[in-house]
C-alpha atoms as a PDB file:
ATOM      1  CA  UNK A   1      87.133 204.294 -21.018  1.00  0.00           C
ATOM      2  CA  UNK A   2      84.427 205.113 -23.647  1.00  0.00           C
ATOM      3  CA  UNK A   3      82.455 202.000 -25.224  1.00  0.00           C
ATOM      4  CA  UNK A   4      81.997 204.026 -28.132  1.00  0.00           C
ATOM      5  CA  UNK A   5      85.326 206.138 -29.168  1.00  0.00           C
ATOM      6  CA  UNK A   6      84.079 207.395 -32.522  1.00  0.00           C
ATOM      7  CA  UNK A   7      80.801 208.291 -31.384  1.00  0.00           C
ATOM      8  CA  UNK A   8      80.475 212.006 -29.523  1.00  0.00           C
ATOM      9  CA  UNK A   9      80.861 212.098 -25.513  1.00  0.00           C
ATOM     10  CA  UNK A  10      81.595 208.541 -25.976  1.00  0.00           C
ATOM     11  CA  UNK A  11      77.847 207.929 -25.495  1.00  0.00           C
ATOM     12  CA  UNK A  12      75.961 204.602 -27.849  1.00  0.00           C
ATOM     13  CA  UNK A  13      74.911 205.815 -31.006  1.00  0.00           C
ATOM     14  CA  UNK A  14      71.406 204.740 -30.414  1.00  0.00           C
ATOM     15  CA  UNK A  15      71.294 206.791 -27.164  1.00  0.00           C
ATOM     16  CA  UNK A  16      71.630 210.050 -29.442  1.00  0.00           C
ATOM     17  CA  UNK A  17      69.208 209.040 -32.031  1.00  0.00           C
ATOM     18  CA  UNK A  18      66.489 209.464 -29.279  1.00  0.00           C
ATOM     19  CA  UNK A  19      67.920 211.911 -26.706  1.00  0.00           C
ATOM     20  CA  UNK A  20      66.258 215.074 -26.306  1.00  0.00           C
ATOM     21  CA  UNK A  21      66.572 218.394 -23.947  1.00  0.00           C
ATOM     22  CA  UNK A  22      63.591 217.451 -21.378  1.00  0.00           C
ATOM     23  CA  UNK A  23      62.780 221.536 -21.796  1.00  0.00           C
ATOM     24  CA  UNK A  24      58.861 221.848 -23.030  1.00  0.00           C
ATOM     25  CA  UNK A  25      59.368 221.466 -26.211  1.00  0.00           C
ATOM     26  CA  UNK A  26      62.069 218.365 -25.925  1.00  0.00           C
ATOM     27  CA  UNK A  27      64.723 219.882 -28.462  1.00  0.00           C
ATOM     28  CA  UNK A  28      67.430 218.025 -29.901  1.00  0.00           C
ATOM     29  CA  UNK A  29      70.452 218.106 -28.189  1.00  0.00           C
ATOM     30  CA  UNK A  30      74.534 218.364 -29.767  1.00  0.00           C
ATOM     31  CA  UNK A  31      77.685 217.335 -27.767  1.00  0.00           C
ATOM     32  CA  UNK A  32      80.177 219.863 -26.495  1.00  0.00           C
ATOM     33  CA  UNK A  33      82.891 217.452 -26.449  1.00  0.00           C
ATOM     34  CA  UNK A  34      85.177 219.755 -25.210  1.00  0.00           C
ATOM     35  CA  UNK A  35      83.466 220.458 -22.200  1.00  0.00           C
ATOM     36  CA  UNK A  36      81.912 217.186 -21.774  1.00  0.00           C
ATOM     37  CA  UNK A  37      78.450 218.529 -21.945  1.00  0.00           C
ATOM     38  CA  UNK A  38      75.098 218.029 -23.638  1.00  0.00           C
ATOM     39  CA  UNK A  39      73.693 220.808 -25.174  1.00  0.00           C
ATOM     40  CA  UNK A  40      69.883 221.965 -26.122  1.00  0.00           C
ATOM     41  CA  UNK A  41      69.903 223.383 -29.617  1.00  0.00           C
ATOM     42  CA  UNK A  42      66.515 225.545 -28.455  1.00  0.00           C
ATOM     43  CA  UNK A  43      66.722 226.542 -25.360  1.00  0.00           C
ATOM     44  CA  UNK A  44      71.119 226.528 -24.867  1.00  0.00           C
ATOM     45  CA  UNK A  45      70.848 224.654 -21.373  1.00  0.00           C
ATOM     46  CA  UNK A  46      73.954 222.774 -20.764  1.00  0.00           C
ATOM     47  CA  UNK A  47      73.575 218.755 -19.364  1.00  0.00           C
ATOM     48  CA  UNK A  48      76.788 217.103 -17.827  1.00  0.00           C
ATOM     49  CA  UNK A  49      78.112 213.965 -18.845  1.00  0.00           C
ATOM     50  CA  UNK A  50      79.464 212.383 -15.744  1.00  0.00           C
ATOM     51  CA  UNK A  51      81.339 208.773 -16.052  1.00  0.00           C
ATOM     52  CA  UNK A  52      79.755 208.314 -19.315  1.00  0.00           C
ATOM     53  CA  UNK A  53      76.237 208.531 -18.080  1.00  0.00           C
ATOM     54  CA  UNK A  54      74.668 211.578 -19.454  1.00  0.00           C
ATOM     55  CA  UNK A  55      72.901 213.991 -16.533  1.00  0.00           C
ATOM     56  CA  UNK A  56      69.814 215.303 -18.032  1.00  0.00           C
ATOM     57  CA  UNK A  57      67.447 216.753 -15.322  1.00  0.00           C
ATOM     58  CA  UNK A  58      66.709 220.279 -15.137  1.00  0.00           C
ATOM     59  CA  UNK A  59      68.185 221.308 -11.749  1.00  0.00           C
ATOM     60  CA  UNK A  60      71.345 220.333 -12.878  1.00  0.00           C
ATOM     61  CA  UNK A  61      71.358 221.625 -15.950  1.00  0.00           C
ATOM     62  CA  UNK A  62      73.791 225.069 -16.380  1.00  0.00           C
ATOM     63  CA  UNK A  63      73.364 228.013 -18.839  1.00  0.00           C
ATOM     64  CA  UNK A  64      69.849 228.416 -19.453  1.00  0.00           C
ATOM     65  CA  UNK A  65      68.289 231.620 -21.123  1.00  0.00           C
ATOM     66  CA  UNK A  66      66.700 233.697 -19.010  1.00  0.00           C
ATOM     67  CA  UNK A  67      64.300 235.889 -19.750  1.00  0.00           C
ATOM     68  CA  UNK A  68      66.313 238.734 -21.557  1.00  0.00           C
ATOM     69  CA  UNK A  69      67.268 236.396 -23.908  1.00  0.00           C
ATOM     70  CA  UNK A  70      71.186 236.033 -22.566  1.00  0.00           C
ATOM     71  CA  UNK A  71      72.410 233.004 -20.987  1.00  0.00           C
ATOM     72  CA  UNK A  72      73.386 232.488 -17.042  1.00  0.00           C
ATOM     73  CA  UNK A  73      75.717 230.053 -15.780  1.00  0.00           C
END
């Protein structure tokens, strides 16, 4: 159950007010809440959100751009 039910992914306010794609150029991130994800607004990689604890490292991040531009998954 989410400690925060009005607040995206169920994740602490404050948490979003500083989280950040860890990408180079540490992008702001949105919530895909209907895919329980974290997503980078610059770079489109996709972060899991896994028993309300947010998974942001690279190697398990999904759909990054690659270098024609289009996203893999």
């Amino acid at each position: 159950m989410s400690h925060y039910p009005n607040s995206p992914l169920g994740l602490s306010p404050h948490l979003w007010d500083v989280l950040a794609c860890p990408c180079e150029k540490h992008a702001a991130v949105e919530a895909d809440e209907e895919a329980s994800e974290i997503v980078c607004s610059d770079c489109s990689r996709r972060f899991p959100v896994r028993d309300g604890i947010p998974v942001m490292l690279m190697d398990q991040a999904g759909g990054d751009l690659n270098e024609s531009g289009s996203t893999s998954a």
